[in-house]
N, C-alpha and C. Protein backbone atom coordinates (compact mmCIF):
# COMPACT_ATOMS: atom_id res chain seq x y z
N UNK A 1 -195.56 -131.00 -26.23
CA UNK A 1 -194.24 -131.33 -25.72
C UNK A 1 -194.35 -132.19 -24.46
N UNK A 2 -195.29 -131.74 -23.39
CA UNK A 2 -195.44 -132.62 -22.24
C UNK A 2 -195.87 -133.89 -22.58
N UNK A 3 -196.75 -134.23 -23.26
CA UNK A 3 -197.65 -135.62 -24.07
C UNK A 3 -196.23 -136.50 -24.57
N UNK A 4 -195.25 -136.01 -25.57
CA UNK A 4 -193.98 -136.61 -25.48
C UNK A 4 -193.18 -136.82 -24.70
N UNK A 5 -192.98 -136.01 -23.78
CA UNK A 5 -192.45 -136.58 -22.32
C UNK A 5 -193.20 -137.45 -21.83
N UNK A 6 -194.22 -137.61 -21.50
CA UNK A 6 -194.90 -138.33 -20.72
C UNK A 6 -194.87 -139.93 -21.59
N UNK A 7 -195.31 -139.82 -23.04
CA UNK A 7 -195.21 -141.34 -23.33
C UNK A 7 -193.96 -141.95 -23.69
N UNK A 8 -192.59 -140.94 -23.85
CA UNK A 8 -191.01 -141.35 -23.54
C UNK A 8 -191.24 -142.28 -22.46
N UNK A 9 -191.51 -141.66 -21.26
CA UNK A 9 -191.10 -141.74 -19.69
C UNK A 9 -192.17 -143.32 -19.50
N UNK A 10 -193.53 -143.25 -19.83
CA UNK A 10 -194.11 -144.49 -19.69
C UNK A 10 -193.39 -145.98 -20.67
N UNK A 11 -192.98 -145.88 -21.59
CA UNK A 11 -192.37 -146.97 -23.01
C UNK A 11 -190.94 -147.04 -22.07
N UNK A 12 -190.47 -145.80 -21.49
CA UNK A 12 -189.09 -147.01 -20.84
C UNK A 12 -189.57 -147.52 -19.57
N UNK A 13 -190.55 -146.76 -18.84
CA UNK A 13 -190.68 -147.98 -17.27
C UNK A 13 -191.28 -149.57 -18.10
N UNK A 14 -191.91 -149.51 -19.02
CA UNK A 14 -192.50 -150.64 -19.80
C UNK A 14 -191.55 -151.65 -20.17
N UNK A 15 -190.55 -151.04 -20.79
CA UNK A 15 -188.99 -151.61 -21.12
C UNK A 15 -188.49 -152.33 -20.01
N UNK A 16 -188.49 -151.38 -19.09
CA UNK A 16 -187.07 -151.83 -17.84
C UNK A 16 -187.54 -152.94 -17.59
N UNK A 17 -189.36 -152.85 -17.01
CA UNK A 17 -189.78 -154.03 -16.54
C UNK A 17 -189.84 -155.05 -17.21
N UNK A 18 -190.01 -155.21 -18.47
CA UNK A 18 -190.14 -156.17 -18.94
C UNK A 18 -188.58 -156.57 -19.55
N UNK A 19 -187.62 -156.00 -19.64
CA UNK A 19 -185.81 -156.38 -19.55
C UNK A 19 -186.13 -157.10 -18.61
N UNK A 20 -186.58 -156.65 -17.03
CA UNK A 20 -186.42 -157.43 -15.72
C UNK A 20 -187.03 -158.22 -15.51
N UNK A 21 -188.04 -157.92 -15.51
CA UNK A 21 -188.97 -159.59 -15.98
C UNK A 21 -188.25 -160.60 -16.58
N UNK A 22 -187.91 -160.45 -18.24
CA UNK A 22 -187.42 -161.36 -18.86
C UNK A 22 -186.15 -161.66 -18.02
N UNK A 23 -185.03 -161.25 -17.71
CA UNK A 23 -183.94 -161.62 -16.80
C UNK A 23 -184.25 -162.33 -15.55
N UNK A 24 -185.19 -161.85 -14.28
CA UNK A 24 -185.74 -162.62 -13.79
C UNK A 24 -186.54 -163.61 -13.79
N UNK A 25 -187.15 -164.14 -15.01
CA UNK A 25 -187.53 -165.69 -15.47
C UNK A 25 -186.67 -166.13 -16.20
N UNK A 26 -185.63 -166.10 -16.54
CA UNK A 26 -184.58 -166.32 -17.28
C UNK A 26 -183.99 -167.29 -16.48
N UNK A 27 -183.17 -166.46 -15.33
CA UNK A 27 -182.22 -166.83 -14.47
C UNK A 27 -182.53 -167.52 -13.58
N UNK A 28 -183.44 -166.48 -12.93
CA UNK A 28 -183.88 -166.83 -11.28
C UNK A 28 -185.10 -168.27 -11.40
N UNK A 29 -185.86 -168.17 -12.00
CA UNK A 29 -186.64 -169.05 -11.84
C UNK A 29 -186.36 -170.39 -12.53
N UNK A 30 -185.58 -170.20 -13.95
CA UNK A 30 -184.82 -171.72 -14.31
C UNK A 30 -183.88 -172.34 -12.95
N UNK A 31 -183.12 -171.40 -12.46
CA UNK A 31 -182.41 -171.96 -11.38
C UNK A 31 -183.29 -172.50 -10.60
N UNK A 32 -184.17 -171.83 -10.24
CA UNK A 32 -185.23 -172.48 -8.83
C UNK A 32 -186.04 -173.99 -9.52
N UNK A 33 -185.85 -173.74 -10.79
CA UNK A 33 -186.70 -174.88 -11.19
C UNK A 33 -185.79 -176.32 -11.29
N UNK A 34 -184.63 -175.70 -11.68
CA UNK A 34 -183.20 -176.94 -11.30
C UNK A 34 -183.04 -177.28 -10.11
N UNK A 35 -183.31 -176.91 -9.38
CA UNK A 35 -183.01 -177.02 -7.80
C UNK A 35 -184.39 -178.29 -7.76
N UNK A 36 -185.01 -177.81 -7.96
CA UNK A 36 -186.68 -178.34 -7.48
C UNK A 36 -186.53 -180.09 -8.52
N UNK A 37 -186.35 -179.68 -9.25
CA UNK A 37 -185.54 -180.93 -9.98
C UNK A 37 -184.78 -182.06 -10.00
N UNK A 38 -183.60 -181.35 -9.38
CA UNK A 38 -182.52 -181.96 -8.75
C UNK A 38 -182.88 -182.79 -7.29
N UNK A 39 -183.79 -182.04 -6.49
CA UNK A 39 -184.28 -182.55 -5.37
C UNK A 39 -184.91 -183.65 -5.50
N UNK A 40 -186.47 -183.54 -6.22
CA UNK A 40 -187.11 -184.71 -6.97
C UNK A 40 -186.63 -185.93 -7.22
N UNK A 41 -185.14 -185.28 -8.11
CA UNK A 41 -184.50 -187.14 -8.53
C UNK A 41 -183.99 -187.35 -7.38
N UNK A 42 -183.42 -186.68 -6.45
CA UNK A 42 -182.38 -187.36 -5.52
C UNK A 42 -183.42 -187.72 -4.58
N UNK A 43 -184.49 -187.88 -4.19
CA UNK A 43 -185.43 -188.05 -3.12
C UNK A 43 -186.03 -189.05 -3.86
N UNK A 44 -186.34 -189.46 -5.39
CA UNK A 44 -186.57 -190.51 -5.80
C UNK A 44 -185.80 -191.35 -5.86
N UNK A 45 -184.32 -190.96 -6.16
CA UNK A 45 -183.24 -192.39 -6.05
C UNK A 45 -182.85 -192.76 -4.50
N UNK A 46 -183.35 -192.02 -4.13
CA UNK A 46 -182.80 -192.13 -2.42
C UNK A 46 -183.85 -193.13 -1.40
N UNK A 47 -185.40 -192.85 -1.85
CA UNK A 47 -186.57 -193.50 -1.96
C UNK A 47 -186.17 -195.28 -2.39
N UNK A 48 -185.97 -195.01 -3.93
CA UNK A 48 -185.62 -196.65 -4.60
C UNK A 48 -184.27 -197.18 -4.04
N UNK A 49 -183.42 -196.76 -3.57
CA UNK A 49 -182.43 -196.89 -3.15
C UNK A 49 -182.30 -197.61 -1.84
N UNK A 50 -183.33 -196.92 -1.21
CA UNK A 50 -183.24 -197.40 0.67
C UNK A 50 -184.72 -198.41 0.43
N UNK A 51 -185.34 -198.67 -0.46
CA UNK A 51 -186.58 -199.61 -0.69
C UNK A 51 -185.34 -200.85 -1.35
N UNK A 52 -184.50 -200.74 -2.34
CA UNK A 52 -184.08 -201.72 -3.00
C UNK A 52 -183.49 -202.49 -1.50
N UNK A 53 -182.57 -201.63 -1.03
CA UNK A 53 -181.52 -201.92 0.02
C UNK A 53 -182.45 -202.70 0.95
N UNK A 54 -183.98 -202.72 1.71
CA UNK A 54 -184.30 -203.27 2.22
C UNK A 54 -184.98 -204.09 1.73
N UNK A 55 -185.01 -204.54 0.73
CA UNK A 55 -185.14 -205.71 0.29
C UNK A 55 -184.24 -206.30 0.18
N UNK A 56 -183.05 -206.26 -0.45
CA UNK A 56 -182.20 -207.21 -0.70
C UNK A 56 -181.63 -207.59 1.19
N UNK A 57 -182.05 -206.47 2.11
CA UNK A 57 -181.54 -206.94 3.62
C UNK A 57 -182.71 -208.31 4.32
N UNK A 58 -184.04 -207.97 3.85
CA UNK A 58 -184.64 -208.80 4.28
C UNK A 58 -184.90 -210.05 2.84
N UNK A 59 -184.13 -210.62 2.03
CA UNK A 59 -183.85 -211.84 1.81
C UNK A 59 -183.25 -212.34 2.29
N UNK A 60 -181.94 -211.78 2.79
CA UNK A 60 -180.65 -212.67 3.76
C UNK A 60 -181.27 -213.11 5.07
């Protein structure tokens, strides 16, 4: 009877964590990876942007 308690009690901490796991790479880390993303392009168009701009300032 204790041996069944005991491998009940281990198969759901196994569960929870890995529910939470999967939810926390789900959510949390796609978000962080959009962010990280989002930054990238805007620091690259912002980069080509202020490079284009000084070029077209130093032809005039």
């Amino acid at each position: 009877m204790k041996l069944g308690c005991y491998t009940k009690f281990i198969f759901t901490i196994i569960f929870v964590i890995g529910v939470g796991y999967y939810i926390i790479d789900k959510y949390v880390i796609t978000q962080f990876s959009e962010n990280i993303k989002k930054r990238i392009v805007l620091e690259f168009i912002d980069n080509n942007f202020q490079s284009a701009y000084k070029d077209s300032l130093s032809k005039y």
